[in-house]
PDB file of N, CA and C in Angstrom:
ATOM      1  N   UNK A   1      -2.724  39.271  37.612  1.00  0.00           N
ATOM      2  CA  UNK A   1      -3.439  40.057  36.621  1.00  0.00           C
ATOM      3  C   UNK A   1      -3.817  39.172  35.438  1.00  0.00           C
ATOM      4  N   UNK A   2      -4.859  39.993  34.976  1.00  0.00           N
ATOM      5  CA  UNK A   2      -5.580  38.543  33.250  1.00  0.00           C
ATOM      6  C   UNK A   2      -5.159  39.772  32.775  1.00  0.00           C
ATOM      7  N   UNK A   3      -5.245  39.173  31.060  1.00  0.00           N
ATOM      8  CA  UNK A   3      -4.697  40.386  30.343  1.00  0.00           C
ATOM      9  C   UNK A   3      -5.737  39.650  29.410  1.00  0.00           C
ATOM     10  N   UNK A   4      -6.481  40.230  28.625  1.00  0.00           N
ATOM     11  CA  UNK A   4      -7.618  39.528  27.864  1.00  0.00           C
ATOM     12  C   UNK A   4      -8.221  41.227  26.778  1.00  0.00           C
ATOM     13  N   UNK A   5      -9.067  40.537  25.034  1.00  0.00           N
ATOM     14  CA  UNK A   5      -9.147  41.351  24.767  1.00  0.00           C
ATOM     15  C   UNK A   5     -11.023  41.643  24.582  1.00  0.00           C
ATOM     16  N   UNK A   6     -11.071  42.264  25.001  1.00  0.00           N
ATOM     17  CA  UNK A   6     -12.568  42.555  25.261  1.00  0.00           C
ATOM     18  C   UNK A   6     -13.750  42.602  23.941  1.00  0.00           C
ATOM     19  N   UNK A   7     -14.810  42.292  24.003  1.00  0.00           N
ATOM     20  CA  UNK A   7     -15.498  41.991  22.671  1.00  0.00           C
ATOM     21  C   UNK A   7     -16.562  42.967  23.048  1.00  0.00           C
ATOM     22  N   UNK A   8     -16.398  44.161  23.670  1.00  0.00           N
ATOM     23  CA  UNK A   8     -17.190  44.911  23.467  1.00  0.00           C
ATOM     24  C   UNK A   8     -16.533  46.113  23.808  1.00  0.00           C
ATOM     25  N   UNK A   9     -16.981  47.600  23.354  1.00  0.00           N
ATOM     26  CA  UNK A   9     -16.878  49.086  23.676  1.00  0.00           C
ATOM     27  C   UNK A   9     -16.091  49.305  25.238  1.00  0.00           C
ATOM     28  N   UNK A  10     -14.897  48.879  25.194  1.00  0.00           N
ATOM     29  CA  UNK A  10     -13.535  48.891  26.653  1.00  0.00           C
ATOM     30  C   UNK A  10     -13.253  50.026  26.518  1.00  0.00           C
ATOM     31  N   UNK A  11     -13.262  50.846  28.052  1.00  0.00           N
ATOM     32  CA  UNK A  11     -12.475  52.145  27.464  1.00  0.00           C
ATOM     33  C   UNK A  11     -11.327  51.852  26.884  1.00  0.00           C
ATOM     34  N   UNK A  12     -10.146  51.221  26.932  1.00  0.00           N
ATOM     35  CA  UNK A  12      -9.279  50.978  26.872  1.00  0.00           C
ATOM     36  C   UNK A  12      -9.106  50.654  25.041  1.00  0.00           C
ATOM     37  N   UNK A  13     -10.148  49.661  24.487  1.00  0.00           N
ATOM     38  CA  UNK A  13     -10.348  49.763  23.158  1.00  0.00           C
ATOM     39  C   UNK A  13     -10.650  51.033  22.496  1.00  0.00           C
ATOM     40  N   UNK A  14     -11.326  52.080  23.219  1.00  0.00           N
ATOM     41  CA  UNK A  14     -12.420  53.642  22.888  1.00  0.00           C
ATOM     42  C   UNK A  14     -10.717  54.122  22.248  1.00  0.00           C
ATOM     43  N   UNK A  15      -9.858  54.255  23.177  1.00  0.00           N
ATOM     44  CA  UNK A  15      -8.617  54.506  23.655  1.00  0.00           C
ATOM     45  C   UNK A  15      -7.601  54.139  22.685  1.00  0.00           C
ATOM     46  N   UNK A  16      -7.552  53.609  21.861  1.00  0.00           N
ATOM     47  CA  UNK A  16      -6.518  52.894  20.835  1.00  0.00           C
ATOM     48  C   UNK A  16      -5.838  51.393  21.281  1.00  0.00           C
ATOM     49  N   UNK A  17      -6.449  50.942  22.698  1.00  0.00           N
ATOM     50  CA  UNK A  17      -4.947  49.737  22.948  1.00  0.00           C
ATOM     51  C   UNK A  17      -6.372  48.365  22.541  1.00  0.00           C
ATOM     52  N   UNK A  18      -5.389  47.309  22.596  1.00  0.00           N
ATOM     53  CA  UNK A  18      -6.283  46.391  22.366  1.00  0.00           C
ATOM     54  C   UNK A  18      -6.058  44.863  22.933  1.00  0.00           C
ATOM     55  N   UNK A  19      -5.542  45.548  24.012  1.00  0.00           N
ATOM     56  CA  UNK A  19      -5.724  44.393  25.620  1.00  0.00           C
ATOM     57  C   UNK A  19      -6.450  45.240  26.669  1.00  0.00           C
ATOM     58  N   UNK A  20      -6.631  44.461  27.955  1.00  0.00           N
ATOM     59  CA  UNK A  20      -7.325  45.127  29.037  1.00  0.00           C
ATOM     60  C   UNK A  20      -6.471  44.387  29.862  1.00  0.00           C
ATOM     61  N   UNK A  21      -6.679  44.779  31.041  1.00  0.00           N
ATOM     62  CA  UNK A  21      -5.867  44.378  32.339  1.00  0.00           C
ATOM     63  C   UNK A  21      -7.047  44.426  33.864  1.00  0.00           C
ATOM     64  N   UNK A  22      -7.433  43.102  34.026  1.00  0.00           N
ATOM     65  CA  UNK A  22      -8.388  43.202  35.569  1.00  0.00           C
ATOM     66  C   UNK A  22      -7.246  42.361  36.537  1.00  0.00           C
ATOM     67  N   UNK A  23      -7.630  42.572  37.556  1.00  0.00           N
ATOM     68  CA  UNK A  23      -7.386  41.182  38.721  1.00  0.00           C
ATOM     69  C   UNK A  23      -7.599  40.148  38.318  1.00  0.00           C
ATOM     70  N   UNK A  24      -7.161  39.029  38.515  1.00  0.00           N
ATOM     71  CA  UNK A  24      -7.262  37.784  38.339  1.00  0.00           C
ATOM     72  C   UNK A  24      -8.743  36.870  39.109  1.00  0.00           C
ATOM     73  N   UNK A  25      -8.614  37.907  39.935  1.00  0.00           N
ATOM     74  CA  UNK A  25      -9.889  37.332  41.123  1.00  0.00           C
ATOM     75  C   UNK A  25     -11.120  38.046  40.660  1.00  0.00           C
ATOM     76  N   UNK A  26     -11.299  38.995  39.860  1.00  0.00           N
ATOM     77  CA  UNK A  26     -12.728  39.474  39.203  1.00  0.00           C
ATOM     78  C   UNK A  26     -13.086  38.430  38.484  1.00  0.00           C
ATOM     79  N   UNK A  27     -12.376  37.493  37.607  1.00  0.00           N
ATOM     80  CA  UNK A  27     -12.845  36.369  36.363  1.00  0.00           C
ATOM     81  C   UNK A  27     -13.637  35.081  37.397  1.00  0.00           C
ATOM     82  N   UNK A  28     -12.796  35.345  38.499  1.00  0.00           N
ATOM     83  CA  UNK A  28     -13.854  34.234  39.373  1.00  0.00           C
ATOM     84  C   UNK A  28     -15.008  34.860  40.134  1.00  0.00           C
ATOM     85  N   UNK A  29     -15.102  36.164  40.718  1.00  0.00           N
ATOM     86  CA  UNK A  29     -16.233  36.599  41.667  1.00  0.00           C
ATOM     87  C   UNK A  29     -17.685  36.347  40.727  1.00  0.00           C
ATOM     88  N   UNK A  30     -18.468  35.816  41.488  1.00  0.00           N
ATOM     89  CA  UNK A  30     -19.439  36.750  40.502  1.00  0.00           C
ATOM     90  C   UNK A  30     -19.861  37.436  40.310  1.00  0.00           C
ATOM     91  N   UNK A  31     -20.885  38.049  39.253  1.00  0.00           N
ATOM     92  CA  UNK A  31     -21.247  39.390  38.581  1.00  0.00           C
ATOM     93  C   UNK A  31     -22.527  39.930  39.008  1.00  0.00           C
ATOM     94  N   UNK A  32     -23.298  40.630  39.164  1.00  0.00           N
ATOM     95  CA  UNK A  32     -24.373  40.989  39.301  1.00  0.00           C
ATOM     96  C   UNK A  32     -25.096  41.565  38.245  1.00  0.00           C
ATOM     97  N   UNK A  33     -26.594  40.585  38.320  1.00  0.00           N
ATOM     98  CA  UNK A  33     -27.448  41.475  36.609  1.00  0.00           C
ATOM     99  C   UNK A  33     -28.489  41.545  37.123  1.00  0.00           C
ATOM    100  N   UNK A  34     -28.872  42.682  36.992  1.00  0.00           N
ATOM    101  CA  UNK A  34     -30.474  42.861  36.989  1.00  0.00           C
ATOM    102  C   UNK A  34     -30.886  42.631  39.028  1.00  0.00           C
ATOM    103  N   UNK A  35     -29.812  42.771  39.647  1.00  0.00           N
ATOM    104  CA  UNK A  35     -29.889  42.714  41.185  1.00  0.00           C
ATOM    105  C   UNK A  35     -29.538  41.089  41.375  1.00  0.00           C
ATOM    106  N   UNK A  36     -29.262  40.252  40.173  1.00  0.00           N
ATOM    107  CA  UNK A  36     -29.598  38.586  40.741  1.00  0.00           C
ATOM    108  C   UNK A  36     -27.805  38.578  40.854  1.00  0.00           C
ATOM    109  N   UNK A  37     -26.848  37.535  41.667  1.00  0.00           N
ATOM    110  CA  UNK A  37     -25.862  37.398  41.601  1.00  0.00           C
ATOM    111  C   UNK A  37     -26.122  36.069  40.929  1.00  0.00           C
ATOM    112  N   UNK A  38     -24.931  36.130  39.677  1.00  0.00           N
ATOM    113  CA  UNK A  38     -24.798  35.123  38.425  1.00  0.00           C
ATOM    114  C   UNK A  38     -23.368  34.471  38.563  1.00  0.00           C
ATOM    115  N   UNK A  39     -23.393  33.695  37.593  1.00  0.00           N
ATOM    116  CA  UNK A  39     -21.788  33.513  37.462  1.00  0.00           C
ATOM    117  C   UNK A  39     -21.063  34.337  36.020  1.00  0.00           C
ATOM    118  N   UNK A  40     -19.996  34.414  36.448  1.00  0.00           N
ATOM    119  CA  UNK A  40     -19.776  36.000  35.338  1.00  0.00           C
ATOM    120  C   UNK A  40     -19.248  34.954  33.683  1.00  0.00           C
ATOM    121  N   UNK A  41     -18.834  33.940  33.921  1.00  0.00           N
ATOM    122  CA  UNK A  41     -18.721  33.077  33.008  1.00  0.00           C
ATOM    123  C   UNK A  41     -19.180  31.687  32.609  1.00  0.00           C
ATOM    124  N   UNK A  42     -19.883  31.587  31.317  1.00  0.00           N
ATOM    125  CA  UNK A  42     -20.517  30.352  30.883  1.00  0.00           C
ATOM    126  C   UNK A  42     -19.777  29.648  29.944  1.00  0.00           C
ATOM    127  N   UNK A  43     -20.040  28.496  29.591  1.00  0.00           N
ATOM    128  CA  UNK A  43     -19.560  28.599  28.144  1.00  0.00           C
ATOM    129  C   UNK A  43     -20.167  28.785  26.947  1.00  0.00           C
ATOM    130  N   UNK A  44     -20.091  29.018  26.004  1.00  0.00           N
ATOM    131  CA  UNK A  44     -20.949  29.491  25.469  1.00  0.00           C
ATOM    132  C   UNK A  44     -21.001  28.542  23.741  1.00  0.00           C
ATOM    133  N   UNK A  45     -21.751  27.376  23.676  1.00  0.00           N
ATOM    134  CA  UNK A  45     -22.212  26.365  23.075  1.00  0.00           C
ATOM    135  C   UNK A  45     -23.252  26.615  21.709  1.00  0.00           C
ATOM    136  N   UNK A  46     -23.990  27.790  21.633  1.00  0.00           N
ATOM    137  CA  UNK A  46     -24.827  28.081  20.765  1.00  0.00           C
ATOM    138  C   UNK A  46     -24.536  28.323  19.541  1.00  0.00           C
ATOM    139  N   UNK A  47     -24.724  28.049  18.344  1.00  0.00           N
ATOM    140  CA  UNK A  47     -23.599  28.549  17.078  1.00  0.00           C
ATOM    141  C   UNK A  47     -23.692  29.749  16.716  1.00  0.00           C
ATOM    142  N   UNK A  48     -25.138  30.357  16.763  1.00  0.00           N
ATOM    143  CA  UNK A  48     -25.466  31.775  16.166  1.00  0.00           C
ATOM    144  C   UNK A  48     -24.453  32.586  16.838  1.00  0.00           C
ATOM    145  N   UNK A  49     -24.475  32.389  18.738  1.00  0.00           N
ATOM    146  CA  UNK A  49     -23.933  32.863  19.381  1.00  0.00           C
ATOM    147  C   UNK A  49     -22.292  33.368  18.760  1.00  0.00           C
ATOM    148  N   UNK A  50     -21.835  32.229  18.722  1.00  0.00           N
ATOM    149  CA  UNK A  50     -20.289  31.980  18.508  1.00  0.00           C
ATOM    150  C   UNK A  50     -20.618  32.729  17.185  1.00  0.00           C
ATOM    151  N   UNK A  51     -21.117  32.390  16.135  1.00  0.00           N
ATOM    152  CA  UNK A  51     -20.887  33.297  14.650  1.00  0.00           C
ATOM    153  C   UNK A  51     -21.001  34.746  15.455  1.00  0.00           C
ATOM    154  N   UNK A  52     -21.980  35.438  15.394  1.00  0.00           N
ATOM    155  CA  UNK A  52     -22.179  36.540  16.729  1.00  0.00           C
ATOM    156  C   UNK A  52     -20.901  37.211  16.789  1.00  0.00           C
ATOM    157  N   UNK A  53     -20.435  36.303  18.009  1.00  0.00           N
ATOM    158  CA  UNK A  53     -18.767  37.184  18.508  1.00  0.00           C
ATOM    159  C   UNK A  53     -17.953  36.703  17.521  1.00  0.00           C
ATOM    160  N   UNK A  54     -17.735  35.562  16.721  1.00  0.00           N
ATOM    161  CA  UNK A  54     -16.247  35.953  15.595  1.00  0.00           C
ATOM    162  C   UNK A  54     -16.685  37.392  14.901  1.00  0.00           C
ATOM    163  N   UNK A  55     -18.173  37.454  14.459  1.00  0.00           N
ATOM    164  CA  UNK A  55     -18.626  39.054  13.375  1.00  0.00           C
ATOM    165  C   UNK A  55     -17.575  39.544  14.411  1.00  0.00           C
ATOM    166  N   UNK A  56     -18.259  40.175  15.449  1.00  0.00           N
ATOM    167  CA  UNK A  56     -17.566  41.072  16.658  1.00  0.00           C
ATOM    168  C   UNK A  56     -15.993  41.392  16.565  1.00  0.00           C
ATOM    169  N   UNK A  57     -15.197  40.012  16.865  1.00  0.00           N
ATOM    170  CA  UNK A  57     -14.440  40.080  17.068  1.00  0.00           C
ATOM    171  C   UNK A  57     -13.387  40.315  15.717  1.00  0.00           C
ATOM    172  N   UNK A  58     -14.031  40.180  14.481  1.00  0.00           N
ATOM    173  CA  UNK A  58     -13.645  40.814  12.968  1.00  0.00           C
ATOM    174  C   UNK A  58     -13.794  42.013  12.826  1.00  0.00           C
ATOM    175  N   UNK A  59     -14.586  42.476  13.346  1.00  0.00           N
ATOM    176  CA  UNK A  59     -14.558  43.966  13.226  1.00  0.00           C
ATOM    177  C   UNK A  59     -13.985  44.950  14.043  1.00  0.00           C
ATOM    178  N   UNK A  60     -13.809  44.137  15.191  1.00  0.00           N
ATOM    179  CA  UNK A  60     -12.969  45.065  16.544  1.00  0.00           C
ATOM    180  C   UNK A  60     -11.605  45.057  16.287  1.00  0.00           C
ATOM    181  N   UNK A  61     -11.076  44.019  15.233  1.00  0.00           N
ATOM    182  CA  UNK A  61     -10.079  43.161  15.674  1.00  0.00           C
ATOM    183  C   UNK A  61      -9.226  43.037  14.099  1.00  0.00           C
ATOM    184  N   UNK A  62      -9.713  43.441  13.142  1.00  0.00           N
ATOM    185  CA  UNK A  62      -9.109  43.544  11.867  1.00  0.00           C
ATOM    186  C   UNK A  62      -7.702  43.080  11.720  1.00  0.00           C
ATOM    187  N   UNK A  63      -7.676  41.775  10.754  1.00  0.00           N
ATOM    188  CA  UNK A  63      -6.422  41.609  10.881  1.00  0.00           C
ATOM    189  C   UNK A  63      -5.991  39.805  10.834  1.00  0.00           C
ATOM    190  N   UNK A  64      -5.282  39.357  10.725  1.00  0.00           N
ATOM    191  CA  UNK A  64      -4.737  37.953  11.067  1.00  0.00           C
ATOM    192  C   UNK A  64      -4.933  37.420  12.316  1.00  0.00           C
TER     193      UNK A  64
END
């Protein structure tokens, strides 16, 4: 199991908790968008980007 905390609207966040729980083997399958099969993880190098999810993750995430 991954235990990871999600940067977007999780039921599980909707919900009050603020971990999630998948298979370990979903973080490797890949994902499907738009009908194309992708890879479900990039890294993600862009700065706006990264400013982006810290906002996100300050506001989901309040706190130290």
């Amino acid at each position: 199991m991954q235990v990871y905390r999600p940067l977007y609207e999780a039921y599980v966040y909707r919900n009050g908790g603020m971990f999630d729980l998948r298979p370990l083997h979903m973080f490797y399958e890949p994902a499907i968008v738009k009908g194309k099969e992708v890879q479900r993880f990039t890294k993600i190098a862009d700065p706006k980007v990264i400013a982006q999810l810290r906002a996100i993750r300050a506001r989901m995430y309040p706190g130290p």
